[in-house]
C-alpha atoms as a PDB file:
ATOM      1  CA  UNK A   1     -23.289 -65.116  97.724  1.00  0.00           C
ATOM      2  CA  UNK A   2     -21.504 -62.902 100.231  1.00  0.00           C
ATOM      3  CA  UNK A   3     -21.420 -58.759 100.119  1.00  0.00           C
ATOM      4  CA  UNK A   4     -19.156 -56.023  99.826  1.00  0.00           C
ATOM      5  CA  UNK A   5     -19.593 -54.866 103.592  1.00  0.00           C
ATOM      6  CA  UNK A   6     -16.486 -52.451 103.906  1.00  0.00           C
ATOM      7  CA  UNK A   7     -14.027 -50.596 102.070  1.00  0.00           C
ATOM      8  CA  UNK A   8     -10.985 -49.282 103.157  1.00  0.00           C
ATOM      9  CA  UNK A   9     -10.175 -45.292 103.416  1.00  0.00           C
ATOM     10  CA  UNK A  10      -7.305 -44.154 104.405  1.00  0.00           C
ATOM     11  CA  UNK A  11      -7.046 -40.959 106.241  1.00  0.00           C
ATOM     12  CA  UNK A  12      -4.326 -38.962 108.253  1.00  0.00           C
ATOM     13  CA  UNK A  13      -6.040 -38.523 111.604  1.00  0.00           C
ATOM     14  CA  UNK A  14      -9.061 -41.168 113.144  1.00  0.00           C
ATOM     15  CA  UNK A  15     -11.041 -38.368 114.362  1.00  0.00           C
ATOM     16  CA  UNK A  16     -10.377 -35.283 112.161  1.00  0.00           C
ATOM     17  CA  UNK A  17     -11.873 -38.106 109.599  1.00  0.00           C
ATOM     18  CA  UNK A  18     -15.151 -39.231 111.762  1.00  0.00           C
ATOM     19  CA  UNK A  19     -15.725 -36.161 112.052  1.00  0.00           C
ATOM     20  CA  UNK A  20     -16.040 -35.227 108.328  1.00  0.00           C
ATOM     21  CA  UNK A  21     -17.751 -37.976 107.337  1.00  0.00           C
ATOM     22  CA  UNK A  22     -20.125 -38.029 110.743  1.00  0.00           C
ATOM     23  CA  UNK A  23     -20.269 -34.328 110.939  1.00  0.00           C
ATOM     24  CA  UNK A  24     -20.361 -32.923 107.425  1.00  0.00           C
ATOM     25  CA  UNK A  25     -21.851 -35.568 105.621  1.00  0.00           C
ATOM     26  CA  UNK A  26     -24.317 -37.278 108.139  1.00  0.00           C
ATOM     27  CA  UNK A  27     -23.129 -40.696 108.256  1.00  0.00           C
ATOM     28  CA  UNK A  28     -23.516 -42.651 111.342  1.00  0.00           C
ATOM     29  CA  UNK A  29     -19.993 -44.311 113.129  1.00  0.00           C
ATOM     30  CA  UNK A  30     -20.957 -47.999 114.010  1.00  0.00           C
ATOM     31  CA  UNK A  31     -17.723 -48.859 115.470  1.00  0.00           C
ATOM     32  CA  UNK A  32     -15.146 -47.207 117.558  1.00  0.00           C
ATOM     33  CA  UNK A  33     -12.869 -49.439 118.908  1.00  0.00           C
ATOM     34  CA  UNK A  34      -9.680 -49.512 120.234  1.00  0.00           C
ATOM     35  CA  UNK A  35      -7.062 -51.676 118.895  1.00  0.00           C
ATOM     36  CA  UNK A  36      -3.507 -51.697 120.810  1.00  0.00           C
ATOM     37  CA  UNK A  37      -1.895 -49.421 122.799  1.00  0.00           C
ATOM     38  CA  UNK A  38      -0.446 -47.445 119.514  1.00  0.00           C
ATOM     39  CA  UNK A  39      -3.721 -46.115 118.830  1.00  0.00           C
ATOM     40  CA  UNK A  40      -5.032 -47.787 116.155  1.00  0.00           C
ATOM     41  CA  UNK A  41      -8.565 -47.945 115.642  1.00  0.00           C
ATOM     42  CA  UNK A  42     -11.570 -50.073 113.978  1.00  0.00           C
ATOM     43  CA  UNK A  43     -13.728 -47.171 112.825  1.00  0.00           C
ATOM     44  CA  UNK A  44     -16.324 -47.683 110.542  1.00  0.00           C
ATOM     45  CA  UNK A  45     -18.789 -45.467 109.149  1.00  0.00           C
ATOM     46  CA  UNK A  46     -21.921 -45.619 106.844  1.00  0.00           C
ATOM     47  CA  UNK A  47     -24.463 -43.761 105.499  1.00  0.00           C
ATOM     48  CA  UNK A  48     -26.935 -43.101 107.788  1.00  0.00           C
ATOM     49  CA  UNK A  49     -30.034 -45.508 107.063  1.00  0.00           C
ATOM     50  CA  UNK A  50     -28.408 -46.534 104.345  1.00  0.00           C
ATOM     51  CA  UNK A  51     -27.774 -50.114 102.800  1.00  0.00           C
ATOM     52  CA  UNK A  52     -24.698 -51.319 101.166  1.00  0.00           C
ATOM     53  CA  UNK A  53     -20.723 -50.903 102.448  1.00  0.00           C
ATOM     54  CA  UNK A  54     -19.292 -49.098 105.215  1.00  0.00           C
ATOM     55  CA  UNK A  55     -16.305 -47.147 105.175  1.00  0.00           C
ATOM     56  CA  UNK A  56     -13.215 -48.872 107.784  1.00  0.00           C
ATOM     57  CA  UNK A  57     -11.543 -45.363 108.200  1.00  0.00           C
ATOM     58  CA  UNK A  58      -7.664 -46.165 108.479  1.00  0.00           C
ATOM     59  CA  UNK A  59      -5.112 -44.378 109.604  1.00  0.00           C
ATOM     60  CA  UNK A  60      -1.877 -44.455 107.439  1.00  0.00           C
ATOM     61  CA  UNK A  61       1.019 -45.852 109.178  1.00  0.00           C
ATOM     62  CA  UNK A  62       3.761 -45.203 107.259  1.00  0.00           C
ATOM     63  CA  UNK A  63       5.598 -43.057 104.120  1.00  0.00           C
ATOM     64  CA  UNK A  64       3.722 -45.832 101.655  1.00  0.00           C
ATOM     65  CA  UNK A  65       0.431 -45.086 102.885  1.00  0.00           C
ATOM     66  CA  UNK A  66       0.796 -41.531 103.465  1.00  0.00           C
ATOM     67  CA  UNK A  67       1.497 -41.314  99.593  1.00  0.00           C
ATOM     68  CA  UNK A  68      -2.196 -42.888  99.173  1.00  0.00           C
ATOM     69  CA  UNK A  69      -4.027 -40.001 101.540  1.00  0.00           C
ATOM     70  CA  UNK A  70      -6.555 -38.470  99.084  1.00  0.00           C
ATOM     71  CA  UNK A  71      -5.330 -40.362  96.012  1.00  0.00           C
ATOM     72  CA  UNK A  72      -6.816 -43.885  96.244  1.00  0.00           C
ATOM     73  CA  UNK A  73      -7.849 -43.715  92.892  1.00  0.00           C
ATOM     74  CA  UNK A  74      -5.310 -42.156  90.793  1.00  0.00           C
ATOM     75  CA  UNK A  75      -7.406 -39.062  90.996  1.00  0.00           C
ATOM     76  CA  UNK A  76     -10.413 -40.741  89.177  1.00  0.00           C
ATOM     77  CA  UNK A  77     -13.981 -40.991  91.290  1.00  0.00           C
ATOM     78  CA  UNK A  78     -13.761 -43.823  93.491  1.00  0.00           C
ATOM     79  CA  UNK A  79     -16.972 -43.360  95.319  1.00  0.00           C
ATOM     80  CA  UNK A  80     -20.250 -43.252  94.563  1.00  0.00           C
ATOM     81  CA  UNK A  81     -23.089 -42.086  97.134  1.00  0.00           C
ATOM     82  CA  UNK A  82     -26.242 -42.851  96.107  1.00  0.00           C
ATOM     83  CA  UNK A  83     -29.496 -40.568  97.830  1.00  0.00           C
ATOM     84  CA  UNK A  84     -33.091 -40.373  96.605  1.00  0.00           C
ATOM     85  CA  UNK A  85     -33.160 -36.395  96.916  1.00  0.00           C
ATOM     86  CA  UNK A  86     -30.400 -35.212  95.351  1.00  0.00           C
ATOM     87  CA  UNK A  87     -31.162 -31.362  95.725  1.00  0.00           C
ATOM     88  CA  UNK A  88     -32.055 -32.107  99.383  1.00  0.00           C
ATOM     89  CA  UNK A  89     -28.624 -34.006  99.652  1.00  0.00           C
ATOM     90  CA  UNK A  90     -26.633 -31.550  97.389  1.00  0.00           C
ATOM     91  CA  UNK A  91     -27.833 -28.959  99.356  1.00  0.00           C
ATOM     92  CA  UNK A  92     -27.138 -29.910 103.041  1.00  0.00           C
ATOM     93  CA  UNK A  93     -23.427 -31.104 101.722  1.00  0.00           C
ATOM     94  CA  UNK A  94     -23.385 -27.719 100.592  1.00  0.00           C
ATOM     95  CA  UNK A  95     -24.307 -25.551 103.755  1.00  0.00           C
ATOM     96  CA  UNK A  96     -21.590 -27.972 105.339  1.00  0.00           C
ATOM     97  CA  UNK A  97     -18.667 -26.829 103.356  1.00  0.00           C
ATOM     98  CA  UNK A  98     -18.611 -29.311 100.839  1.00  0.00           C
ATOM     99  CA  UNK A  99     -16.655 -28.661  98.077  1.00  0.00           C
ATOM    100  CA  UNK A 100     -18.905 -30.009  94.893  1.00  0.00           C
ATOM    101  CA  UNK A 101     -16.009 -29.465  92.301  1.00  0.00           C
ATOM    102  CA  UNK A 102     -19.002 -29.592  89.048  1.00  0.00           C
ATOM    103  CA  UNK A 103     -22.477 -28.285  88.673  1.00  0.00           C
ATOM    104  CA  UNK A 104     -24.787 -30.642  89.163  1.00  0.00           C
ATOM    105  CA  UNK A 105     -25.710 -32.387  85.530  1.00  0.00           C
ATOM    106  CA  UNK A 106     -28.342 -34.473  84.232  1.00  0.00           C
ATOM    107  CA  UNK A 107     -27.714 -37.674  82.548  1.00  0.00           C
ATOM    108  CA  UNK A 108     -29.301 -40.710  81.007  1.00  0.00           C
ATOM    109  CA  UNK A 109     -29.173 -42.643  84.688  1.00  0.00           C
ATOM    110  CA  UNK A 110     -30.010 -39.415  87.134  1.00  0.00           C
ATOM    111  CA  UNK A 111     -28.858 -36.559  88.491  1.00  0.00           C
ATOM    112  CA  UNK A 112     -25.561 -36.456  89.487  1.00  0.00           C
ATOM    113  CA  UNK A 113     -22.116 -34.029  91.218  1.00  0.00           C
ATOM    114  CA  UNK A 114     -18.697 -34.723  91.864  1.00  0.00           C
ATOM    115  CA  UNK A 115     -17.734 -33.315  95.314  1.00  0.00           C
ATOM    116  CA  UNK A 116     -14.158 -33.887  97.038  1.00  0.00           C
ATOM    117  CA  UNK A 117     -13.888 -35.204 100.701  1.00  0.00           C
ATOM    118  CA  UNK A 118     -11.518 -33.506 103.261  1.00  0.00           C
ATOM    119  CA  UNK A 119      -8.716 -35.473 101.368  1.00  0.00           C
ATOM    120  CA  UNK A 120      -9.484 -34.419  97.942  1.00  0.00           C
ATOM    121  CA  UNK A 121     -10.781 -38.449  97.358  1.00  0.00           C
ATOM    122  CA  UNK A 122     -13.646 -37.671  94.440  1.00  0.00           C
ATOM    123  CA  UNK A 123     -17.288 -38.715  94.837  1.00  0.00           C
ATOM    124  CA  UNK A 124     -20.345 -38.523  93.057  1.00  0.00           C
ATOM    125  CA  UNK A 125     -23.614 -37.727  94.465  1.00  0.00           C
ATOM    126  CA  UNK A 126     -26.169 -40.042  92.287  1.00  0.00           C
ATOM    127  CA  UNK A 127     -29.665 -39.406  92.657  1.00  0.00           C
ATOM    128  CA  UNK A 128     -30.530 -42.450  89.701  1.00  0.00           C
ATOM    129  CA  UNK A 129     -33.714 -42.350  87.649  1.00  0.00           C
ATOM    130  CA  UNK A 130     -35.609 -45.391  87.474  1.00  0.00           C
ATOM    131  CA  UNK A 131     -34.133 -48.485  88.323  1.00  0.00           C
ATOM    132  CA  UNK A 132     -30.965 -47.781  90.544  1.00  0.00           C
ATOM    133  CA  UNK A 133     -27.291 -49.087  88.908  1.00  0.00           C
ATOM    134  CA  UNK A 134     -25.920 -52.306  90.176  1.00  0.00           C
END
């Protein structure tokens, strides 16, 4: 069966983006590539060591997709980063200038926060207990 490799984000600026989601949150970038002449880009980022999807980081081109810049998901969480330390995690995002929007809380499945990227797109932070969702 094939994966989920990448999903798109899109963001204002290529690098103002890389670097908040290189920088701030400690993913890796595994591509940076030049497209055409107009300066579009195939940049992809993933958490680093992680498994699962990458992030294609897009650049809006356009009043349409300038609309969709931090609202992807009608303002409900649309992403979900999973760590196995979440106070380790919660706390570097933290010292970074995060902005965790909720306390942390503990439910049935882990430990979880909401936190807002540079765009105001909402996450969670999911440290799960016992088996991990799927």
């Amino acid at each position: 069966m094939p994966s989920l490799f990448l999903v798109t984000l899109v963001v204002d600026d290529y690098d103002r983006a890389k670097a908040f989601y290189c920088d701030v949150l400690g993913f890796d970038c595994v591509v940076d590539q030049r497209l055409d002449d107009a300066g579009k880009r195939w940049l992809v980022v993933k958490p680093r060591g992680g498994e699962g999807a990458g992030l294609l980081l897009a650049r809006a081109d356009g009043a349409v997709e300038d609309v969709a810049i931090g609202n992807q998901t009608a303002g409900r969480v649309g992403f979900f980063l999973s760590t196995d330390n979440f106070a380790r995690d919660h706390a570097a995002f933290t010292a970074n200038g995060v902005t965790f929007i909720e306390e942390p809380r503990h439910e049935p499945y882990g430990t979880v926060a909401v936190f807002s990227d540079l765009y105001g797109n909402l996450w969670d932070l999911i440290e799960h207990r016992g088996e991990t969702a799927s």
